[in-house]
C-alpha atoms as a PDB file:
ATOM      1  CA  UNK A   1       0.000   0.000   0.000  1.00  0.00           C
ATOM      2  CA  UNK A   2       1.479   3.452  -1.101  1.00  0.00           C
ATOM      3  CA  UNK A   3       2.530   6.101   2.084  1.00  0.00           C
ATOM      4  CA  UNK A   4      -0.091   8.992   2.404  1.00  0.00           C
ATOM      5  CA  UNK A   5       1.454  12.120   1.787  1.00  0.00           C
ATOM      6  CA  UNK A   6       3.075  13.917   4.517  1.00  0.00           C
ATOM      7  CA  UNK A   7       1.710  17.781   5.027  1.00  0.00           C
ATOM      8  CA  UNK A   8       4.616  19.157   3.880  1.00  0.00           C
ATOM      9  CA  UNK A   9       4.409  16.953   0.392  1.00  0.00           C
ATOM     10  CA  UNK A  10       1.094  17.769  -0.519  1.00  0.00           C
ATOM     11  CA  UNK A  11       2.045  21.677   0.337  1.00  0.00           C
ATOM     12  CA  UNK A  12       4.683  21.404  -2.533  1.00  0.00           C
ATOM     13  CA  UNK A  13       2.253  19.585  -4.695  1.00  0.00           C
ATOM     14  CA  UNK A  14      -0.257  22.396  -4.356  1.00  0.00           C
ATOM     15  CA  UNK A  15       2.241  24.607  -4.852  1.00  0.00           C
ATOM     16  CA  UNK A  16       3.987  23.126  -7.688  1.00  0.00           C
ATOM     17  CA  UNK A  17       1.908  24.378 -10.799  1.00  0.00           C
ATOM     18  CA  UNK A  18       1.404  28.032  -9.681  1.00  0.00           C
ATOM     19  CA  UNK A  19       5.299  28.780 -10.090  1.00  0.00           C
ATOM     20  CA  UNK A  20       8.482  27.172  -9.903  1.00  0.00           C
ATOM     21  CA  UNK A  21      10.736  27.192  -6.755  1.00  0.00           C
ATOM     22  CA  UNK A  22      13.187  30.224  -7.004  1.00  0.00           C
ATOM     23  CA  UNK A  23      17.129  29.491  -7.402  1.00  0.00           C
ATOM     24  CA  UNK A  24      18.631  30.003  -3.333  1.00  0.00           C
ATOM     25  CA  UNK A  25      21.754  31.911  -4.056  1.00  0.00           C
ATOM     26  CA  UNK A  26      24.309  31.516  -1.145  1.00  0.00           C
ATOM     27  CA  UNK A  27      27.926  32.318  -0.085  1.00  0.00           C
ATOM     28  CA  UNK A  28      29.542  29.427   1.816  1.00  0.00           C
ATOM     29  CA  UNK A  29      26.829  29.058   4.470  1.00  0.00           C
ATOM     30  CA  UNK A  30      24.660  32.356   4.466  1.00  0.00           C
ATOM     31  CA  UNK A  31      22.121  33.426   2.367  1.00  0.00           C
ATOM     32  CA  UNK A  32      21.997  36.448   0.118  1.00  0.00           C
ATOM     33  CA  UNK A  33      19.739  38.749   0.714  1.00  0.00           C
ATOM     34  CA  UNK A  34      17.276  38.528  -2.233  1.00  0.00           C
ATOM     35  CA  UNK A  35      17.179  41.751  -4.150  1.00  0.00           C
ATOM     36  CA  UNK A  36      14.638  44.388  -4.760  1.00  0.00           C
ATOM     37  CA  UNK A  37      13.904  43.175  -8.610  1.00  0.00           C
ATOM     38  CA  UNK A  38      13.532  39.660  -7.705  1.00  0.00           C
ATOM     39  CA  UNK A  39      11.225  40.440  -4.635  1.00  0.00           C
ATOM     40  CA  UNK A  40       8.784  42.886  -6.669  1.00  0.00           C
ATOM     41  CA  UNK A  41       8.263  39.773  -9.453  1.00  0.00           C
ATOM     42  CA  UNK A  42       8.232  37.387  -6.971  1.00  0.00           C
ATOM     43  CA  UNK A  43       5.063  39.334  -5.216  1.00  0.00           C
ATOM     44  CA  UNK A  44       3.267  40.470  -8.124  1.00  0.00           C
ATOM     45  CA  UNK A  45       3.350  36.373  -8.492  1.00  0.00           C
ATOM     46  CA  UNK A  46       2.476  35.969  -4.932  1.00  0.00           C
ATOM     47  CA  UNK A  47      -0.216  38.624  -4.657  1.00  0.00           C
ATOM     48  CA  UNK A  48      -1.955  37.034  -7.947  1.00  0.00           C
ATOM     49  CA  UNK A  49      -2.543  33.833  -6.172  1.00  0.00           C
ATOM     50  CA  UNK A  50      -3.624  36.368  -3.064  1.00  0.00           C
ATOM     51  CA  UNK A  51      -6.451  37.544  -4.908  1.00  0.00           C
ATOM     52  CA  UNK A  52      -7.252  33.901  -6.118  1.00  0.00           C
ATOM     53  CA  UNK A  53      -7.475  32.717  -3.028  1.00  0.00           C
ATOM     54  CA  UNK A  54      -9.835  35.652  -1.356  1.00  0.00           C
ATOM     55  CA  UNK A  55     -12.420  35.268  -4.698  1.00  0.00           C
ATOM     56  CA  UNK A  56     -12.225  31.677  -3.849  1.00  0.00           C
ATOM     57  CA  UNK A  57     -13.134  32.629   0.402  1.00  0.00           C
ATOM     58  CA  UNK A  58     -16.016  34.883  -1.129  1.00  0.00           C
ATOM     59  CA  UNK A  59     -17.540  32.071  -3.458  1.00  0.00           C
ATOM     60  CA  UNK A  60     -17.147  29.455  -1.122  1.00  0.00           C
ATOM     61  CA  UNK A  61     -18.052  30.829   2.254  1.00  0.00           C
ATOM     62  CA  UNK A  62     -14.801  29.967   3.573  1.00  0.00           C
ATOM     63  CA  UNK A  63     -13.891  31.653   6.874  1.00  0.00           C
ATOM     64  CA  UNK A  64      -9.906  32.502   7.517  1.00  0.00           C
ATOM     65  CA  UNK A  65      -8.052  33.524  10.962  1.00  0.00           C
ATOM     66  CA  UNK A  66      -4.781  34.171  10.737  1.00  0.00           C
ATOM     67  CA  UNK A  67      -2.588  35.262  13.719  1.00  0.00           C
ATOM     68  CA  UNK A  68       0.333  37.088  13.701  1.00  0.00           C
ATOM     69  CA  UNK A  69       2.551  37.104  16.607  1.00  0.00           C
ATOM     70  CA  UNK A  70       6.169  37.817  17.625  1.00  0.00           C
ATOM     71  CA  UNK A  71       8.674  39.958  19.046  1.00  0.00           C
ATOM     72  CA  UNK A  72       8.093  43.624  18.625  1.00  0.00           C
ATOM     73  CA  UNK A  73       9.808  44.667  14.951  1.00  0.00           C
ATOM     74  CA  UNK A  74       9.984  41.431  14.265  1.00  0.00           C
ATOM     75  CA  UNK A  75       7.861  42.417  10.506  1.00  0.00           C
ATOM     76  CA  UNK A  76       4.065  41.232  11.594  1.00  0.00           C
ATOM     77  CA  UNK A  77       2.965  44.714  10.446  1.00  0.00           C
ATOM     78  CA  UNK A  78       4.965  44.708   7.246  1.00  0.00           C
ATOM     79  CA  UNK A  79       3.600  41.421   6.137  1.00  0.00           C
ATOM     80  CA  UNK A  80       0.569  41.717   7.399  1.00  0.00           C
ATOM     81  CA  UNK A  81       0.233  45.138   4.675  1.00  0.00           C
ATOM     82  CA  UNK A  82       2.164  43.496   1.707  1.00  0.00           C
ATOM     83  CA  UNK A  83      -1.078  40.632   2.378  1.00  0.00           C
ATOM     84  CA  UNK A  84      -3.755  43.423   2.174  1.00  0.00           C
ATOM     85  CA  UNK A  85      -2.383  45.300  -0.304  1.00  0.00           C
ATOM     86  CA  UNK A  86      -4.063  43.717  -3.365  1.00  0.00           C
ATOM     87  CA  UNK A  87      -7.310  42.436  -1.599  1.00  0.00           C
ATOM     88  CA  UNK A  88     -10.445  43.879  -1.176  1.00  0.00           C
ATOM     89  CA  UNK A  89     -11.060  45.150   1.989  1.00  0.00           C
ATOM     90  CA  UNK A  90     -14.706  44.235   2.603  1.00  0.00           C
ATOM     91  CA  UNK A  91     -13.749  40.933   2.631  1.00  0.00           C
ATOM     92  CA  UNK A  92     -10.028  41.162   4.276  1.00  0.00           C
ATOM     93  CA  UNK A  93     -10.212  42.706   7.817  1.00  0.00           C
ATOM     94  CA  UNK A  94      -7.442  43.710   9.728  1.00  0.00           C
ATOM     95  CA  UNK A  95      -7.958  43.239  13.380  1.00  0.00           C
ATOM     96  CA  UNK A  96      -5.409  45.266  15.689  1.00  0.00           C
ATOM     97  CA  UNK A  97      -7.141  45.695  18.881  1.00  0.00           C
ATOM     98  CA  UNK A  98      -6.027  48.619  21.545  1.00  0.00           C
ATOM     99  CA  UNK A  99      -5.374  47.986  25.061  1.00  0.00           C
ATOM    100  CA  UNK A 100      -8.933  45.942  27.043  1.00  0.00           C
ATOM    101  CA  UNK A 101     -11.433  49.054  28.400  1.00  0.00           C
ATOM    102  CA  UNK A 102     -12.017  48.516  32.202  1.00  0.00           C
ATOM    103  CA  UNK A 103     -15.326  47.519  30.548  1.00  0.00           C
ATOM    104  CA  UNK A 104     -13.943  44.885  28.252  1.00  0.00           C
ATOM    105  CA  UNK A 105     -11.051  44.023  31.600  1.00  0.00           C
ATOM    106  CA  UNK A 106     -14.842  42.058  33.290  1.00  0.00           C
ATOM    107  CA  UNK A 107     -15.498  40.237  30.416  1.00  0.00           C
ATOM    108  CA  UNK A 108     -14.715  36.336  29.155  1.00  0.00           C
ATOM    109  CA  UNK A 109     -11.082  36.852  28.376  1.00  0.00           C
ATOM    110  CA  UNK A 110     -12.123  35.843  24.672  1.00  0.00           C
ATOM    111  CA  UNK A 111     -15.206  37.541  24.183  1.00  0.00           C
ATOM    112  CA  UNK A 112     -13.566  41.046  22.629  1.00  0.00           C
ATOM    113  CA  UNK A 113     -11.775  38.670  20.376  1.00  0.00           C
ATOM    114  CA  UNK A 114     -14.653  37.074  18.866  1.00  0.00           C
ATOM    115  CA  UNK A 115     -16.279  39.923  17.834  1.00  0.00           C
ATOM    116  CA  UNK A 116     -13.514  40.332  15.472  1.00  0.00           C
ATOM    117  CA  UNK A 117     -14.023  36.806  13.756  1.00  0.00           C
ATOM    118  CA  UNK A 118     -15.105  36.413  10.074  1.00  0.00           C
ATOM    119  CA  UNK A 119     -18.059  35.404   8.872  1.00  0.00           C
ATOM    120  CA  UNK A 120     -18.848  33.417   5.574  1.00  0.00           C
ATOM    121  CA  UNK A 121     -16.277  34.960   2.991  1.00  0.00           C
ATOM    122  CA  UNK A 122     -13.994  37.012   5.051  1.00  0.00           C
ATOM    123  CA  UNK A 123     -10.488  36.400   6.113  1.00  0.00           C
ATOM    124  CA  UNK A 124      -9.394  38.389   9.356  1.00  0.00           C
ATOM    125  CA  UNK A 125      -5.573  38.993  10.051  1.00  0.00           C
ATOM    126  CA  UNK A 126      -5.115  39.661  13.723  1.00  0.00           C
ATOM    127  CA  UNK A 127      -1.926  41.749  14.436  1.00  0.00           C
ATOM    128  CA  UNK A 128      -1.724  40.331  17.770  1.00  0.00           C
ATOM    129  CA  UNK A 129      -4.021  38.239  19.445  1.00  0.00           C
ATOM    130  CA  UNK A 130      -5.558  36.693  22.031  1.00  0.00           C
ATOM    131  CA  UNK A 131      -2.079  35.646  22.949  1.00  0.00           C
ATOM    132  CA  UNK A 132      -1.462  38.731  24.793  1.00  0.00           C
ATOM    133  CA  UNK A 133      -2.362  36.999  27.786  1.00  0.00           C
ATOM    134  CA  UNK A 134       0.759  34.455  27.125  1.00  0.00           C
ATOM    135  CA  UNK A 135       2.590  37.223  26.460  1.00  0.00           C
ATOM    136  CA  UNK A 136       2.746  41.189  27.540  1.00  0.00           C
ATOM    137  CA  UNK A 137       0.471  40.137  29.996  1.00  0.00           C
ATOM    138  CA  UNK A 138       2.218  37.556  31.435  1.00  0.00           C
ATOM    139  CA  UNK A 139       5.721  39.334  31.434  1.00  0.00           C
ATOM    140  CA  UNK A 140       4.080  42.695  32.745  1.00  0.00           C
ATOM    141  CA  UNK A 141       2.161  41.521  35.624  1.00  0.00           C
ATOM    142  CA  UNK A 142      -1.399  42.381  33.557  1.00  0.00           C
ATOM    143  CA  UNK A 143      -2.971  39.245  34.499  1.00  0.00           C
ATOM    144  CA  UNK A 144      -2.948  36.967  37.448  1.00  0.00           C
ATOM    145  CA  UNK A 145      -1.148  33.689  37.795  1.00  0.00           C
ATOM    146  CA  UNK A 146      -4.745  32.344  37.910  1.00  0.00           C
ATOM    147  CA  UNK A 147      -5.828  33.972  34.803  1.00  0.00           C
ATOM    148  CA  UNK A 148      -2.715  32.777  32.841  1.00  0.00           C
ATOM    149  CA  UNK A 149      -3.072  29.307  33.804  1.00  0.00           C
ATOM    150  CA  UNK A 150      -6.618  29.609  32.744  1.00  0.00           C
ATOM    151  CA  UNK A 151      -5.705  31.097  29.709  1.00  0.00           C
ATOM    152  CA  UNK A 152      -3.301  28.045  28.892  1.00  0.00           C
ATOM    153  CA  UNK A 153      -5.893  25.367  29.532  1.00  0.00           C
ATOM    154  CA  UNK A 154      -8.865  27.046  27.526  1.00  0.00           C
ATOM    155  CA  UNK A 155      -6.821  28.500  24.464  1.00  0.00           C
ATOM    156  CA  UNK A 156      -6.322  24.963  22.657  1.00  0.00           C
ATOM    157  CA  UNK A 157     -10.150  24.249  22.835  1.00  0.00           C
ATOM    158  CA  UNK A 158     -11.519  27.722  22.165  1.00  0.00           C
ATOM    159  CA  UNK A 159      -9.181  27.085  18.553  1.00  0.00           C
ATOM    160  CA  UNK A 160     -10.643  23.711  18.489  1.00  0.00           C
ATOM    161  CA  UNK A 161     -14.373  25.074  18.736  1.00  0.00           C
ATOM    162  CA  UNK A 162     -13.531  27.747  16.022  1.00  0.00           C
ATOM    163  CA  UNK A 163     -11.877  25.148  13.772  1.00  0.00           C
ATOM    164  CA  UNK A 164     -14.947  22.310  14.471  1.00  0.00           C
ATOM    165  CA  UNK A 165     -16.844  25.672  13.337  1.00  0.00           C
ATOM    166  CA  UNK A 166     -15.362  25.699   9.771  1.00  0.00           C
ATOM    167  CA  UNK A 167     -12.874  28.437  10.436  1.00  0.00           C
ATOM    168  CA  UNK A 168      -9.562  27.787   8.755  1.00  0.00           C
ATOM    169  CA  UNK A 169      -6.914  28.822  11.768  1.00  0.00           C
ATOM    170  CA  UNK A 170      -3.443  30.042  11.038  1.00  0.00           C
ATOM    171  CA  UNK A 171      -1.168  30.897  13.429  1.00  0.00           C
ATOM    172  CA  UNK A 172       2.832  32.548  12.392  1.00  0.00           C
ATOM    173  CA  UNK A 173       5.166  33.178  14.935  1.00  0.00           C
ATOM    174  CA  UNK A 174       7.430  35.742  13.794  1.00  0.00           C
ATOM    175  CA  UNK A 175      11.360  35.279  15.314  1.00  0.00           C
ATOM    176  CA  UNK A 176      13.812  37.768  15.191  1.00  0.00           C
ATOM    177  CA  UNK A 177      17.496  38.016  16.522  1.00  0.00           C
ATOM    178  CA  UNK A 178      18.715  40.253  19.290  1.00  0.00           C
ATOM    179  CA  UNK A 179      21.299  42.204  17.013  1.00  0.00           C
ATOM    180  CA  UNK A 180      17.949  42.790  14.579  1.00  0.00           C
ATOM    181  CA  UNK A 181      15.639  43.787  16.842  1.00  0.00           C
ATOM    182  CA  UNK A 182      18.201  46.351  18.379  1.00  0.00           C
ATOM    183  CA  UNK A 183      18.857  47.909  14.651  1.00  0.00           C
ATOM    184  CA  UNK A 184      14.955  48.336  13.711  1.00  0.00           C
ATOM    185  CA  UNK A 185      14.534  49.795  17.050  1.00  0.00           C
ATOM    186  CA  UNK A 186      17.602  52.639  16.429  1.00  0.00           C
ATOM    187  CA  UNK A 187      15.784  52.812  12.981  1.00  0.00           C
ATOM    188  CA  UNK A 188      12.842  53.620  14.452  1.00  0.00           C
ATOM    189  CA  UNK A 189      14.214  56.170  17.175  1.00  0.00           C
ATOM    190  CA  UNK A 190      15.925  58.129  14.124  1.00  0.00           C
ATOM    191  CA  UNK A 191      12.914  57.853  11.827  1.00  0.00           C
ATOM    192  CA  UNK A 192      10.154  60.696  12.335  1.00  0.00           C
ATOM    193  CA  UNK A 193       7.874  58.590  10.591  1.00  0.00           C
ATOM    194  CA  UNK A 194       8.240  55.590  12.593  1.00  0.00           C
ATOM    195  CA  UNK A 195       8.630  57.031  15.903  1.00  0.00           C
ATOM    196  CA  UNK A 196       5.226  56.142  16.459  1.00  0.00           C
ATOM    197  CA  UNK A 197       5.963  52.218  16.621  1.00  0.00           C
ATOM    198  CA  UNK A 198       7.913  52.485  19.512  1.00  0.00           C
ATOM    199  CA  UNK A 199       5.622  52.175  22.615  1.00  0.00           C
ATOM    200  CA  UNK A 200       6.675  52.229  26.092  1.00  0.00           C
ATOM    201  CA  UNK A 201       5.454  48.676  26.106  1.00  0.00           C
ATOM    202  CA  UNK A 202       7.946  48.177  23.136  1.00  0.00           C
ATOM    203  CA  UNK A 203      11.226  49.594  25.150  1.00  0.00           C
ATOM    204  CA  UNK A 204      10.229  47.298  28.005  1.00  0.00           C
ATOM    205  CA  UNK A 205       9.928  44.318  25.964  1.00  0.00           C
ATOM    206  CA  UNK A 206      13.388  44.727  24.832  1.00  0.00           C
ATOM    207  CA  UNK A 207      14.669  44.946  28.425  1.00  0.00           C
ATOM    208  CA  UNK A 208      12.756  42.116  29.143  1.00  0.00           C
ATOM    209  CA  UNK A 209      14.610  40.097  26.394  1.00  0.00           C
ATOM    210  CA  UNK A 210      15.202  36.622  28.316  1.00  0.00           C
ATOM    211  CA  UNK A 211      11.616  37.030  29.989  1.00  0.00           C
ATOM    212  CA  UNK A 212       9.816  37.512  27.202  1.00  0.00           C
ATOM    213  CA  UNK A 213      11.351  34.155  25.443  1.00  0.00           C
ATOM    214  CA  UNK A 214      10.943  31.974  28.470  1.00  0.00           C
ATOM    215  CA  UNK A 215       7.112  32.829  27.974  1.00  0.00           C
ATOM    216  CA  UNK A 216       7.067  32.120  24.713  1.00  0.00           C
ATOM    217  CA  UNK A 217       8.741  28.714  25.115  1.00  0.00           C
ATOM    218  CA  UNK A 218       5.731  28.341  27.878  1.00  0.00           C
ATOM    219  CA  UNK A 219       3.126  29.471  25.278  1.00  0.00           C
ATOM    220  CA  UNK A 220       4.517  26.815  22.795  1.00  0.00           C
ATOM    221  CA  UNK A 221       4.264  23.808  24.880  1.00  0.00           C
ATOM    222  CA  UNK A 222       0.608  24.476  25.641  1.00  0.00           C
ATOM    223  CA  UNK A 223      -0.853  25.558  22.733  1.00  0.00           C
ATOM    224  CA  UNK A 224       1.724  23.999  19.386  1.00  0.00           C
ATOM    225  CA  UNK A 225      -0.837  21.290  18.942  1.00  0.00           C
ATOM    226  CA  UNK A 226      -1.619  19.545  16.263  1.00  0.00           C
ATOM    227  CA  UNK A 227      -4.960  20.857  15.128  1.00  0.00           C
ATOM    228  CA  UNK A 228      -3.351  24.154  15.384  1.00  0.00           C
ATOM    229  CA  UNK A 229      -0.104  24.177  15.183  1.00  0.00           C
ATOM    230  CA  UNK A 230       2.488  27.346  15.174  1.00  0.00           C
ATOM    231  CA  UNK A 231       4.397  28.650  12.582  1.00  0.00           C
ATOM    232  CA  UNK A 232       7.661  30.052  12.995  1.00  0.00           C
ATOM    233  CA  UNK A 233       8.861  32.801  10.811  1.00  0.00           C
ATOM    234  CA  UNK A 234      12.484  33.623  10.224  1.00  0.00           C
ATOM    235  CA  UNK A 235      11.905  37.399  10.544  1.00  0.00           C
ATOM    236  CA  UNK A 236      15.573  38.949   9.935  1.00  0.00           C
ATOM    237  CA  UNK A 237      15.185  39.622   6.415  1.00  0.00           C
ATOM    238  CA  UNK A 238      12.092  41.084   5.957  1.00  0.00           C
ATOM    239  CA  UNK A 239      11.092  40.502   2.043  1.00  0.00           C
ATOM    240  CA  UNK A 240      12.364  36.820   2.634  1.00  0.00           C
ATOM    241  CA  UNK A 241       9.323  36.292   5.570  1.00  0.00           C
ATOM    242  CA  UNK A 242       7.410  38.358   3.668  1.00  0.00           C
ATOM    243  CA  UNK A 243       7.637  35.675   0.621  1.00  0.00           C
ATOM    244  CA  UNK A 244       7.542  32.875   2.440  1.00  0.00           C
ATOM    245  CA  UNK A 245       4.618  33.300   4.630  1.00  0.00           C
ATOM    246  CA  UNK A 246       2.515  34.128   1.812  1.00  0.00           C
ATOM    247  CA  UNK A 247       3.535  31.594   0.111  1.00  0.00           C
ATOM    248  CA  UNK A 248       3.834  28.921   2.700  1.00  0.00           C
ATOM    249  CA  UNK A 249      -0.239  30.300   3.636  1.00  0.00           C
ATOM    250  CA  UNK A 250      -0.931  29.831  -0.111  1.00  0.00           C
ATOM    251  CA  UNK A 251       0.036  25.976   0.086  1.00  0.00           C
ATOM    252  CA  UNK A 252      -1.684  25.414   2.988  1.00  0.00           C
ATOM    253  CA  UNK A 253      -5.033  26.584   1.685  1.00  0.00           C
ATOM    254  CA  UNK A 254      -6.887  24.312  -1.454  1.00  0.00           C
ATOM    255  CA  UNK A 255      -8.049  27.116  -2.917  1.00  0.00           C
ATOM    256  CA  UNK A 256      -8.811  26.987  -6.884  1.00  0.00           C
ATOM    257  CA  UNK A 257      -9.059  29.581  -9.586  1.00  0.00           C
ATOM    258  CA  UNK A 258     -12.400  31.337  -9.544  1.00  0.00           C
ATOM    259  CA  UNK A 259     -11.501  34.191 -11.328  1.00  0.00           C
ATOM    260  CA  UNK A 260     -14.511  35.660 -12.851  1.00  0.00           C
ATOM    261  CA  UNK A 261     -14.982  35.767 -16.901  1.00  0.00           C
ATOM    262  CA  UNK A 262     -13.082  38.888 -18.477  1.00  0.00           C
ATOM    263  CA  UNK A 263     -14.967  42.017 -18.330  1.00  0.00           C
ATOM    264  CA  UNK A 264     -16.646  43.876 -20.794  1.00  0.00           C
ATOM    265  CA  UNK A 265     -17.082  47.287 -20.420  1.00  0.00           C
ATOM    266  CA  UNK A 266     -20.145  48.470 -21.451  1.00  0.00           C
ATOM    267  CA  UNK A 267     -20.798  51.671 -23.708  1.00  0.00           C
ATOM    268  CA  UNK A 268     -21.029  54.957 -21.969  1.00  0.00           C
ATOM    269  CA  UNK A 269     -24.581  57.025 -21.818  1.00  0.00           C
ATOM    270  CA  UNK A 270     -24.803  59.424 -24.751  1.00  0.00           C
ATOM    271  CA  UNK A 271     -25.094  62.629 -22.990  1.00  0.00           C
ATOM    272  CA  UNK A 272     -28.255  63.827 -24.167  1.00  0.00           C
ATOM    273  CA  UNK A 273     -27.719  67.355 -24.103  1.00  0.00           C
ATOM    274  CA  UNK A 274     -26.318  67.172 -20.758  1.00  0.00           C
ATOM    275  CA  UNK A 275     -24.489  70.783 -19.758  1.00  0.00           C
ATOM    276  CA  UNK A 276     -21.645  70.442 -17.174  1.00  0.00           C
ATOM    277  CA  UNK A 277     -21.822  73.304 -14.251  1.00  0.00           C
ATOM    278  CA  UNK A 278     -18.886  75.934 -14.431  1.00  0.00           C
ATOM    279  CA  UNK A 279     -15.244  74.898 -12.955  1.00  0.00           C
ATOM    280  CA  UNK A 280     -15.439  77.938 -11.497  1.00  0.00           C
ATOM    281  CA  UNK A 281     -18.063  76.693  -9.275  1.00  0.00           C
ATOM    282  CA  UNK A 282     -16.071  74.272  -7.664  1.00  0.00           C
ATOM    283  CA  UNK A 283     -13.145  74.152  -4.885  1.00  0.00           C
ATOM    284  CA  UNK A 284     -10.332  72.395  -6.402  1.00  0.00           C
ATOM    285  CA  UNK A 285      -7.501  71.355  -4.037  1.00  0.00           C
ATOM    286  CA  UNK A 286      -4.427  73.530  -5.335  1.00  0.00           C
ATOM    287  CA  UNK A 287      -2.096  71.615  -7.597  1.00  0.00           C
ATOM    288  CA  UNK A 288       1.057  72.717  -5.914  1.00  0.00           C
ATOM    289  CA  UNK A 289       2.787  69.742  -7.497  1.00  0.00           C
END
């Protein structure tokens, strides 16, 4: 009797007809860093199947969670836009939720969560998650020992209830080296425009280095299971992750090609006599440019 296919196998198979697998340059034992003209044909690629995959969500009623977790600058954010970028947003929802109200502090720990879940035809990309609780919450004293424990025990059935539900769960865990983290962070100190990523929660995570991966390790062992396991990124080389989460999500999706028939347009309305109001009657916004 033949072997079934292992996961990883029929990934590659699904994969296999979309595009080929791209050449992996290296020097001795590191990789180049891929460069800007092979990353922007790589995604167009990528981004294609993207848009694939969402029309086939929408025609299906497919439902699609996918978590994005990790150290802080570790690239959630950046991936999580480079995802979006081509797909319609009624259907794609970013979920980046604030700090709990003392309102939403009383409540099931899960509850604020599940508001945020998709229904039929909508994919949701949490930039952070309910693992909080595992994480910044644990590390900063935000829950109780009693809470966290309780969080540990409920979070692989509460996935387990959303999966038996027909939500497709995805989780990425997004890993990036000390030295890395430290040079994003001085990017982002120097950087006007990026100032605004660095939280006071941020700073404290990074003197909280050791902590912060000992919880994470916890975090694993309860909550890697099989149903849903974790994915871990390599995140020091940000258009590599970038590629090969979408493309690793891709393969573990069996989506097919719904694209819709070409489009025709159709002829415009002869104007009928139709006068257009003055220019002069409108505010135009000054073309300094």
């Amino acid at each position: 009797m033949p072997k079934s296919k292992s996961h990883q196998e029929r990934q590659d198979v699904a994969l296999a007809p979309v595009w080929p697998d791209p050449p992996v340059e290296t020097v001795g034992q590191e990789v180049r860093t891929i460069t800007g003209k092979f990353y922007r044909e790589e995604l167009a690629r990528l981004q294609i199947e993207l848009v694939k995959l969402q029309e086939w969500i929408r025609s299906t009623g497919a439902k699609l969670v996918i978590l994005f977790e990790g150290r802080d600058a570790a690239g959630k954010g950046g991936t999580i836009k480079t995802i979006t970028l081509s797909l319609n947003p009624r259907y794609a929802r970013v979920a980046a939720l604030p700090a709990p109200t003392p309102r939403e502090a009383t409540q099931w720990y899960f509850q604020r969560y599940v508001a945020h879940l998709p229904a039929a035809g909508e994919m949701v990309l949490f930039d952070r998650s309910w693992y909080n609780r595992a994480g910044v919450e644990r590390v900063m004293g935000f829950c109780t020992e009693d809470e966290y424990r309780d969080f540990l025990r409920s979070v692989p059935e509460f996935e387990r209830m959303l999966i038996r539900s027909g939500t497709t769960l995805v989780k990425y865990w997004f890993s990036v080296s000390d030295a890395e983290q430290e040079r994003r962070f001085q990017a982002r100190i120097e950087d006007p425009t990026k100032r605004w990523k660095l939280s006071p929660m941020d700073l404290e995570s990074r003197a909280r280095w050791v902590e912060y991966s000992k919880a994470k390790d916890e975090m694993f062992a309860h909550t890697d299971t099989k149903q849903s396991p974790w994915y871990v990124v390599n995140a020091d080389d940000k258009k590599r992750a970038r590629l090969n989460v979408i493309r690793h999500l891709l393969g573990l999706i069996p989506y097919q090609d719904l694209t819709p028939a070409p489009i025709v347009l159709p002829p415009r309305q002869p104007d009928q006599g139709y006068i257009r109001p003055p220019l002069s009657d409108q505010t135009f916004v000054p073309e300094v440019y």
